[in-house]
Structures are given as C-alpha cells and as structure tokens.
PDB file of N, CA and C in Angstrom:
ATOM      1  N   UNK A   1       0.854  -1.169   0.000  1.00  0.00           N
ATOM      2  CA  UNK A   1       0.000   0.000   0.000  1.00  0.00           C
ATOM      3  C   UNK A   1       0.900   1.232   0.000  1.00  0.00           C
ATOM      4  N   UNK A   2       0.581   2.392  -0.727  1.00  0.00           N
ATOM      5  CA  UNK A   2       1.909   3.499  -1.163  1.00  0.00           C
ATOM      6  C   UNK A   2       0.438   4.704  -0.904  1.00  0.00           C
ATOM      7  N   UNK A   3       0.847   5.314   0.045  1.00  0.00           N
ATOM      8  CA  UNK A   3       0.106   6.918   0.674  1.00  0.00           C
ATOM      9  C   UNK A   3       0.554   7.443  -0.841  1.00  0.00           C
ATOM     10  N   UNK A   4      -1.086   8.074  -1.864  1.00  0.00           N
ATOM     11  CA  UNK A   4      -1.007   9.351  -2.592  1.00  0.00           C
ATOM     12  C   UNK A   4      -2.218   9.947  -2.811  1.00  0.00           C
ATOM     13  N   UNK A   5      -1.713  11.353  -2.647  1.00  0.00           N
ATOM     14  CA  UNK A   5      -2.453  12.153  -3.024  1.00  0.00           C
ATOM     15  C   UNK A   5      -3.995  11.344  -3.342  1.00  0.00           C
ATOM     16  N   UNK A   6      -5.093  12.054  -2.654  1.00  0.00           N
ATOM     17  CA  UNK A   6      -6.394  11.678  -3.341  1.00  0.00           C
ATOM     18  C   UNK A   6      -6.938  11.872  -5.004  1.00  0.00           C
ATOM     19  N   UNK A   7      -6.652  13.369  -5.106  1.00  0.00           N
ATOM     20  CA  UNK A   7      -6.345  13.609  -6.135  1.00  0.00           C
ATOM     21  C   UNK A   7      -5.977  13.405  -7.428  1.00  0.00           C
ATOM     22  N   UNK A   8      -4.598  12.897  -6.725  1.00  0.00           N
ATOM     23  CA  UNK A   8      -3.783  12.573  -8.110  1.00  0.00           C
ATOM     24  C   UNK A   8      -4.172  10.995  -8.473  1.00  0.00           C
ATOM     25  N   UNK A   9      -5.118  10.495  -7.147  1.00  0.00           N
ATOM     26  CA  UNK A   9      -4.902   8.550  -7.197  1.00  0.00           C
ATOM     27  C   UNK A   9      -6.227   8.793  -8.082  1.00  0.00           C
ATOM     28  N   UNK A  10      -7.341   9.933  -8.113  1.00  0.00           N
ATOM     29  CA  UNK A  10      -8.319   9.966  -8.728  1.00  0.00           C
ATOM     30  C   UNK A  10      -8.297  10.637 -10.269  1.00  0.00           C
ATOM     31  N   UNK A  11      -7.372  11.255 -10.557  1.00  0.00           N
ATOM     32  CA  UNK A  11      -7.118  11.467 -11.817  1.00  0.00           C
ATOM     33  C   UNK A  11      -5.922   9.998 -12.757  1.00  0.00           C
ATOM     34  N   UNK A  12      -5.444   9.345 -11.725  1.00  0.00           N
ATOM     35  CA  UNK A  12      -5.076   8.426 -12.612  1.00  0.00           C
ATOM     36  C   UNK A  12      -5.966   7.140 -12.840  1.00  0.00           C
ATOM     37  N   UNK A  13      -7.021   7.134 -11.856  1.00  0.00           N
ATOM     38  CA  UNK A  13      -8.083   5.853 -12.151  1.00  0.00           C
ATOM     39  C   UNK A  13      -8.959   6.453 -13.203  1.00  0.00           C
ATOM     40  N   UNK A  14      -8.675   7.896 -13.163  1.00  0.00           N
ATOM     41  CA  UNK A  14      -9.895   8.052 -14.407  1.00  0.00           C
ATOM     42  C   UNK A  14      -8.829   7.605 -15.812  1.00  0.00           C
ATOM     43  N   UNK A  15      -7.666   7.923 -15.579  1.00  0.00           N
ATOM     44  CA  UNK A  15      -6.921   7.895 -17.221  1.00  0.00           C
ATOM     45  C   UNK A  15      -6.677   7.056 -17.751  1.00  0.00           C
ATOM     46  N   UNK A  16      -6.538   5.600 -16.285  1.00  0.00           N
ATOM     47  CA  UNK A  16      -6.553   4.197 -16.731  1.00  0.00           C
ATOM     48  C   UNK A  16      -8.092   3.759 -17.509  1.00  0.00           C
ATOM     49  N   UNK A  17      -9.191   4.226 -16.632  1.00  0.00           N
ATOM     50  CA  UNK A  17     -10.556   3.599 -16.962  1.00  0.00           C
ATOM     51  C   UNK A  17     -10.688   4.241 -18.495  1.00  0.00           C
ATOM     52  N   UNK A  18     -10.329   5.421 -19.006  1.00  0.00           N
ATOM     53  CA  UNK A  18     -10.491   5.524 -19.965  1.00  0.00           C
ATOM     54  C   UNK A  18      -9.317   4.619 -21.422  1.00  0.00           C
ATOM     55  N   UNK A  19      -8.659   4.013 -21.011  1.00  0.00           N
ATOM     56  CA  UNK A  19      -7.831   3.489 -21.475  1.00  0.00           C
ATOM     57  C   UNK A  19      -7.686   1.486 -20.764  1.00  0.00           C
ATOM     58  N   UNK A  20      -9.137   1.779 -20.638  1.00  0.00           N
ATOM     59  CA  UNK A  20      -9.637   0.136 -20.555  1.00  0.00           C
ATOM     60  C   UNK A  20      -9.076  -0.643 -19.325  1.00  0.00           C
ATOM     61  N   UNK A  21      -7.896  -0.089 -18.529  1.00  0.00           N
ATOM     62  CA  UNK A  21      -6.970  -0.527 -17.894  1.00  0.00           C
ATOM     63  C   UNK A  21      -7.570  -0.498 -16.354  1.00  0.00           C
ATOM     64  N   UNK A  22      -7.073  -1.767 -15.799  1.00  0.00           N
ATOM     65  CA  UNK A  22      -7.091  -1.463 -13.894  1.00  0.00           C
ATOM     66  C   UNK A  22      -5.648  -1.227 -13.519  1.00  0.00           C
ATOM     67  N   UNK A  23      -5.904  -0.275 -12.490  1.00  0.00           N
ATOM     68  CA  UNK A  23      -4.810   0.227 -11.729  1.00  0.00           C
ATOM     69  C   UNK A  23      -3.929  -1.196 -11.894  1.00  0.00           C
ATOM     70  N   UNK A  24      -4.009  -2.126 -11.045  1.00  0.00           N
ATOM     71  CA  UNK A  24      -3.668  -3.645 -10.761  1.00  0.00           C
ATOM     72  C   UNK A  24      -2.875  -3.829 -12.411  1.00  0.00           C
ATOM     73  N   UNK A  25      -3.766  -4.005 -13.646  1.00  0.00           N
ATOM     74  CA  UNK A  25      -3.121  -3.985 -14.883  1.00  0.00           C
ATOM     75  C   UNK A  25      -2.092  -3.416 -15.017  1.00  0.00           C
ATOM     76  N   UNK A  26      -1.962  -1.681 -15.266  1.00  0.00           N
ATOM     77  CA  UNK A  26      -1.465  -1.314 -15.252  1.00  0.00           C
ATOM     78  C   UNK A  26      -0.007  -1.171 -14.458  1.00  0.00           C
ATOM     79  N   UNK A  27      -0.032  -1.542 -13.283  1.00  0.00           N
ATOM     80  CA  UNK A  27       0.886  -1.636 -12.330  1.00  0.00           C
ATOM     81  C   UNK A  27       1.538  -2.786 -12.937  1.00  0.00           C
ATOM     82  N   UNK A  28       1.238  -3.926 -13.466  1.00  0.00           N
ATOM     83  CA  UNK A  28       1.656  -4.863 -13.724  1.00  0.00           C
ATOM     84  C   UNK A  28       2.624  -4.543 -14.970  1.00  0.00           C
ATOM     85  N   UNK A  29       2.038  -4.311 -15.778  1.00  0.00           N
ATOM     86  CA  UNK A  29       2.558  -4.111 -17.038  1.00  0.00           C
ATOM     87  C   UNK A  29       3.507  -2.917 -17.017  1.00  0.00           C
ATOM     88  N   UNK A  30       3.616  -2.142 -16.488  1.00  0.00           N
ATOM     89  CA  UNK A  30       5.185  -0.788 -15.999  1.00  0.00           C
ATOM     90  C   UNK A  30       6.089  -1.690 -14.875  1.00  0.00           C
ATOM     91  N   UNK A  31       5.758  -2.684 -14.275  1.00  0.00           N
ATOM     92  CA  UNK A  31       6.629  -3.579 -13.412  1.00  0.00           C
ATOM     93  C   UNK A  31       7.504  -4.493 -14.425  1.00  0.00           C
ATOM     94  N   UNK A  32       6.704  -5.319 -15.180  1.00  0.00           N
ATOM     95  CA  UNK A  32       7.186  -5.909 -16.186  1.00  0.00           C
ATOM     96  C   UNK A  32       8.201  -5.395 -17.319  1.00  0.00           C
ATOM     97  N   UNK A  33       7.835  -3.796 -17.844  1.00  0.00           N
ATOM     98  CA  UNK A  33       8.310  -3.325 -18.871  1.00  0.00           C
ATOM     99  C   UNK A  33       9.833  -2.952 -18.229  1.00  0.00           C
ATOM    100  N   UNK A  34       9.524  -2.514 -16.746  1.00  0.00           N
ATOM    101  CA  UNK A  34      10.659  -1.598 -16.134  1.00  0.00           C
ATOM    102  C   UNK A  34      11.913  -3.096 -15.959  1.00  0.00           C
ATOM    103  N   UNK A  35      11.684  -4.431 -15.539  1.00  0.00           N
ATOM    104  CA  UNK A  35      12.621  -5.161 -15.374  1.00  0.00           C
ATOM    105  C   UNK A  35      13.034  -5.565 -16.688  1.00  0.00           C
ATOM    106  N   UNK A  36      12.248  -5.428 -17.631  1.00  0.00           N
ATOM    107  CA  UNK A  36      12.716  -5.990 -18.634  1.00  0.00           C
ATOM    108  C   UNK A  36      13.809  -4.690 -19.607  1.00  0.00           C
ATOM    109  N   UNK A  37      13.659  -4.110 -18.999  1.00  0.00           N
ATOM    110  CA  UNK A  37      14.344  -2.444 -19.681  1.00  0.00           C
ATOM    111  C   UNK A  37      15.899  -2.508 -19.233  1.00  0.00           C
ATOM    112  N   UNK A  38      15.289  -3.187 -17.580  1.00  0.00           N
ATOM    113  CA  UNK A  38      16.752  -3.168 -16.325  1.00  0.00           C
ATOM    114  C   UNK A  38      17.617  -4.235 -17.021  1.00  0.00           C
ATOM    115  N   UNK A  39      17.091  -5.252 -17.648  1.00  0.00           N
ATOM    116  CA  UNK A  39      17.690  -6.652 -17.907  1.00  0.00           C
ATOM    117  C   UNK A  39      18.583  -5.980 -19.115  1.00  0.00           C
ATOM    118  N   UNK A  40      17.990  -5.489 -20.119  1.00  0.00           N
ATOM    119  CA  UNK A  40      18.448  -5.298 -21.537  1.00  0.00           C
ATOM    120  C   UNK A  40      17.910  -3.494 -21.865  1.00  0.00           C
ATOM    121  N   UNK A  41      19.233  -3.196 -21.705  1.00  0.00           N
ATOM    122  CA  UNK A  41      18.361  -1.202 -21.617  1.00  0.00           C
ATOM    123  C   UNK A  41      18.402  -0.863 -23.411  1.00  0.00           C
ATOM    124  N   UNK A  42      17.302  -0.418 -23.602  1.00  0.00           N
ATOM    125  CA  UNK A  42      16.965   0.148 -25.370  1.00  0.00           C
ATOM    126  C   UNK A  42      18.149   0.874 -25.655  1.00  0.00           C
ATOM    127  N   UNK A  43      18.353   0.671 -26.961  1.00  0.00           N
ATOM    128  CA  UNK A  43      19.038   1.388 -27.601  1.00  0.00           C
ATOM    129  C   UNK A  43      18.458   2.614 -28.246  1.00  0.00           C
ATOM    130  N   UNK A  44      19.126   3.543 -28.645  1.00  0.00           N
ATOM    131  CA  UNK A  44      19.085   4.678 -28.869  1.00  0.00           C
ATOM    132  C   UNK A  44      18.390   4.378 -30.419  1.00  0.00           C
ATOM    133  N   UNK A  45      17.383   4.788 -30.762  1.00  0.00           N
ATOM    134  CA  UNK A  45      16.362   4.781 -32.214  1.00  0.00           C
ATOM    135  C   UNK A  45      15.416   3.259 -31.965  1.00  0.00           C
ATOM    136  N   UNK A  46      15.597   2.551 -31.268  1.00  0.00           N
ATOM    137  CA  UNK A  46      14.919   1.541 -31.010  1.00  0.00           C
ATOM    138  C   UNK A  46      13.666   1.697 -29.813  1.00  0.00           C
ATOM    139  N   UNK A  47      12.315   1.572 -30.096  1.00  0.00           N
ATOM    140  CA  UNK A  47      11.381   1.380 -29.871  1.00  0.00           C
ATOM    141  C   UNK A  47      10.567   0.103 -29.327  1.00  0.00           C
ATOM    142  N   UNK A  48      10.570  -0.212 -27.820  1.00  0.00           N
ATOM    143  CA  UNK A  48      10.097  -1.434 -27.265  1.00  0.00           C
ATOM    144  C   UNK A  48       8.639  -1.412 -27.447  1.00  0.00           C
ATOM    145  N   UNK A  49       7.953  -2.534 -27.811  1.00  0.00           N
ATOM    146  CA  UNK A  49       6.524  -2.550 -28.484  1.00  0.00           C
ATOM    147  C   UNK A  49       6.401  -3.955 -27.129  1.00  0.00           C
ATOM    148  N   UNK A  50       6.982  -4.220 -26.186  1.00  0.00           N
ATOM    149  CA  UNK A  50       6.653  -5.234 -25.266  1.00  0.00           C
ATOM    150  C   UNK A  50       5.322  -4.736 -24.184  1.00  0.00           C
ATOM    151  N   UNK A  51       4.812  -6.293 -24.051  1.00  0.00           N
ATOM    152  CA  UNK A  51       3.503  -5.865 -23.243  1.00  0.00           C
ATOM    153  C   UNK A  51       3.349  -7.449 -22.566  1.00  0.00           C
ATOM    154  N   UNK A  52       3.230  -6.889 -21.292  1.00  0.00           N
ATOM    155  CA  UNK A  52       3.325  -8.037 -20.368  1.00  0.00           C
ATOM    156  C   UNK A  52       2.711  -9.304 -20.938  1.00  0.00           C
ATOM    157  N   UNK A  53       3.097 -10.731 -20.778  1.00  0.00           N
ATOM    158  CA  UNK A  53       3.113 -11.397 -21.367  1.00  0.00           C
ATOM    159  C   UNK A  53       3.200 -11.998 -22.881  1.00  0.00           C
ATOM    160  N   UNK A  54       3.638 -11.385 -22.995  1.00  0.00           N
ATOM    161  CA  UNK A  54       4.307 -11.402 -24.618  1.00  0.00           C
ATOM    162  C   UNK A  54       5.674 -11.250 -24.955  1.00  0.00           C
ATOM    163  N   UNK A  55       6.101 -12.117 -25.634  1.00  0.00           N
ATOM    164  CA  UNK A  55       7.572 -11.833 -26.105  1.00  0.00           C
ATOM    165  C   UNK A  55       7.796 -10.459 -26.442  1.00  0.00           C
ATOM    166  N   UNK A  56       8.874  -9.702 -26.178  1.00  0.00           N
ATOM    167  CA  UNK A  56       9.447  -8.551 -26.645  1.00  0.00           C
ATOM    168  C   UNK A  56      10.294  -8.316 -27.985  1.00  0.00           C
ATOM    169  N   UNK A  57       9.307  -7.479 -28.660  1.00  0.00           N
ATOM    170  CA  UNK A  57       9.788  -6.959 -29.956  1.00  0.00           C
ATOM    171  C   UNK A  57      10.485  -5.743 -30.200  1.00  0.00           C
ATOM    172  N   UNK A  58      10.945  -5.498 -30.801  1.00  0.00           N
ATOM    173  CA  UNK A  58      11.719  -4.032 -31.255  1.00  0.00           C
ATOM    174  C   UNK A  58      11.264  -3.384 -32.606  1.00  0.00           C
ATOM    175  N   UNK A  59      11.238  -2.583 -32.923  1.00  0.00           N
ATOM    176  CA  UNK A  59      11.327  -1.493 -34.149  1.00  0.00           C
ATOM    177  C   UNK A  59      11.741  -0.145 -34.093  1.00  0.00           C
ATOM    178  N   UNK A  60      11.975   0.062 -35.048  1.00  0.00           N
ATOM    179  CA  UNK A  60      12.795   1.412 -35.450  1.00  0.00           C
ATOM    180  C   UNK A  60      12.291   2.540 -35.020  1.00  0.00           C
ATOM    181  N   UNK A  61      12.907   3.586 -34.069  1.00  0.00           N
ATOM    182  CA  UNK A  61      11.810   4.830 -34.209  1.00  0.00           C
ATOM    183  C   UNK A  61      11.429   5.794 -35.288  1.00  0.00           C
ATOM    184  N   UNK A  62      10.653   6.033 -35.466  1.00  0.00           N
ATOM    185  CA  UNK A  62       9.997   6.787 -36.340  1.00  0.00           C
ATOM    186  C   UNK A  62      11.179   7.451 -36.943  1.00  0.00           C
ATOM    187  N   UNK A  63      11.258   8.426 -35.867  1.00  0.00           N
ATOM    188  CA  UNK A  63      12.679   9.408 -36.933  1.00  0.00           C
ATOM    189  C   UNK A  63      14.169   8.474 -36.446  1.00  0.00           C
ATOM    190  N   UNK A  64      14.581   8.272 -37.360  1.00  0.00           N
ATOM    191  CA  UNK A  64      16.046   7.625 -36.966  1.00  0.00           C
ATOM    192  C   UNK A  64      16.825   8.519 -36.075  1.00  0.00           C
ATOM    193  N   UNK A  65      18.315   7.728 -35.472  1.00  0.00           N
ATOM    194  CA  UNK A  65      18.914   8.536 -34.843  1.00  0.00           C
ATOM    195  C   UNK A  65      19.892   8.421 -35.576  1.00  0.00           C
ATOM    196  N   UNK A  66      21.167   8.833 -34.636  1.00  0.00           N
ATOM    197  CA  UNK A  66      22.394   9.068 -35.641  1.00  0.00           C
ATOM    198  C   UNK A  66      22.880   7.433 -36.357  1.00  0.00           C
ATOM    199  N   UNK A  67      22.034   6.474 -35.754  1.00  0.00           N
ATOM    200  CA  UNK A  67      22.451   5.039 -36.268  1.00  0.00           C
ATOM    201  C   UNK A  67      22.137   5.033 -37.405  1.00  0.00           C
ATOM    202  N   UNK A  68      20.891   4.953 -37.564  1.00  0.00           N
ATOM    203  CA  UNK A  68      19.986   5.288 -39.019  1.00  0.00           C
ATOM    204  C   UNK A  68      20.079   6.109 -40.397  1.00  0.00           C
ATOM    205  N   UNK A  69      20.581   7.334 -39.735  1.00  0.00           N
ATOM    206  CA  UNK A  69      21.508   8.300 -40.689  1.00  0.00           C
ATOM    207  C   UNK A  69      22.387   7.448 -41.246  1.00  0.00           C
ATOM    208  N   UNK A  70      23.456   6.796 -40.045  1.00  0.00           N
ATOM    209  CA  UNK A  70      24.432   6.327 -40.795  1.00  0.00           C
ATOM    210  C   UNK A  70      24.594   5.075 -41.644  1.00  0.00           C
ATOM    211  N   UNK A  71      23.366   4.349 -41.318  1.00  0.00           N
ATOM    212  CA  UNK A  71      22.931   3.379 -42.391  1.00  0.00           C
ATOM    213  C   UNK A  71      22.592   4.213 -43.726  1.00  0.00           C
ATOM    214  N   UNK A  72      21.450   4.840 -43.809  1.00  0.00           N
ATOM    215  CA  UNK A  72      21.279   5.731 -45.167  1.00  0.00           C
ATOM    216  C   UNK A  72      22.235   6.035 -45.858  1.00  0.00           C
ATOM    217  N   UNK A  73      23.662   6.587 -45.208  1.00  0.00           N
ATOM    218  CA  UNK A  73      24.713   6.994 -46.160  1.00  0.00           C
ATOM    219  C   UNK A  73      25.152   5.882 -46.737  1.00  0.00           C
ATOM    220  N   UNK A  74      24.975   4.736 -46.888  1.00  0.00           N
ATOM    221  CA  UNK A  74      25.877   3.856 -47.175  1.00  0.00           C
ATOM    222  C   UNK A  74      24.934   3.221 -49.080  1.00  0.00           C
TER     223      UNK A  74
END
C-alpha cells in the first residue's frame, strides 16, 4: 500500500478507466516493462513494443537517430 495524493490517485483511475486498464493492470505491465528495460536497456532509435506477457519486440523509431543516418549513407 503506497500513501497518494487523493487527487492525483483519482485522476489516474480516471486515465486508466479511460484506457480500458485497472490500476492492478497497469501496475503490472510498468513492473514488467521496467525489469525488462533493467535486464536489456533500449538502444538509442529503437522502440520497445513489449507488453506483459508477450515476447518482446523491437522497431525502429519513427525518426532515426544518428544510427539510421548512418545506415542511409551507405
């Protein structure tokens, strides 16, 4: 149990409920994403598309970084 704000605990049950999610879900799935980040930290232009129980995928970010550039020149 973690003391917050009434407030703020009531503006985030509304942002989950609108986004289909229970607190409990949600908690789960930023627990999951965060060890799995700790295990193997993203690379720079790479985009984690992982979601609790599911294998973890990668893709490119939108705008490349300097990796991407330097693929293009070639």
């Amino acid at each position: 149990m973690i003391e917050v704000d009434p407030g703020l605990k009531r503006d985030l049950h509304s942002a989950l409920a609108a986004d289909g999610l229970t607190l409990k879900d949600w908690f789960l799935r930023r627990v999951s994403e965060y060890i799995v980040e700790r295990r193997q930290p993203s690379l720079p232009g790479i985009t984690s598309l992982y979601q609790a129980g599911e294998e973890q995928s990668l893709r490119a970010a939108e705008e490349p970084g300097e990796y991407g550039k330097q693929q293009n020149r070639k």
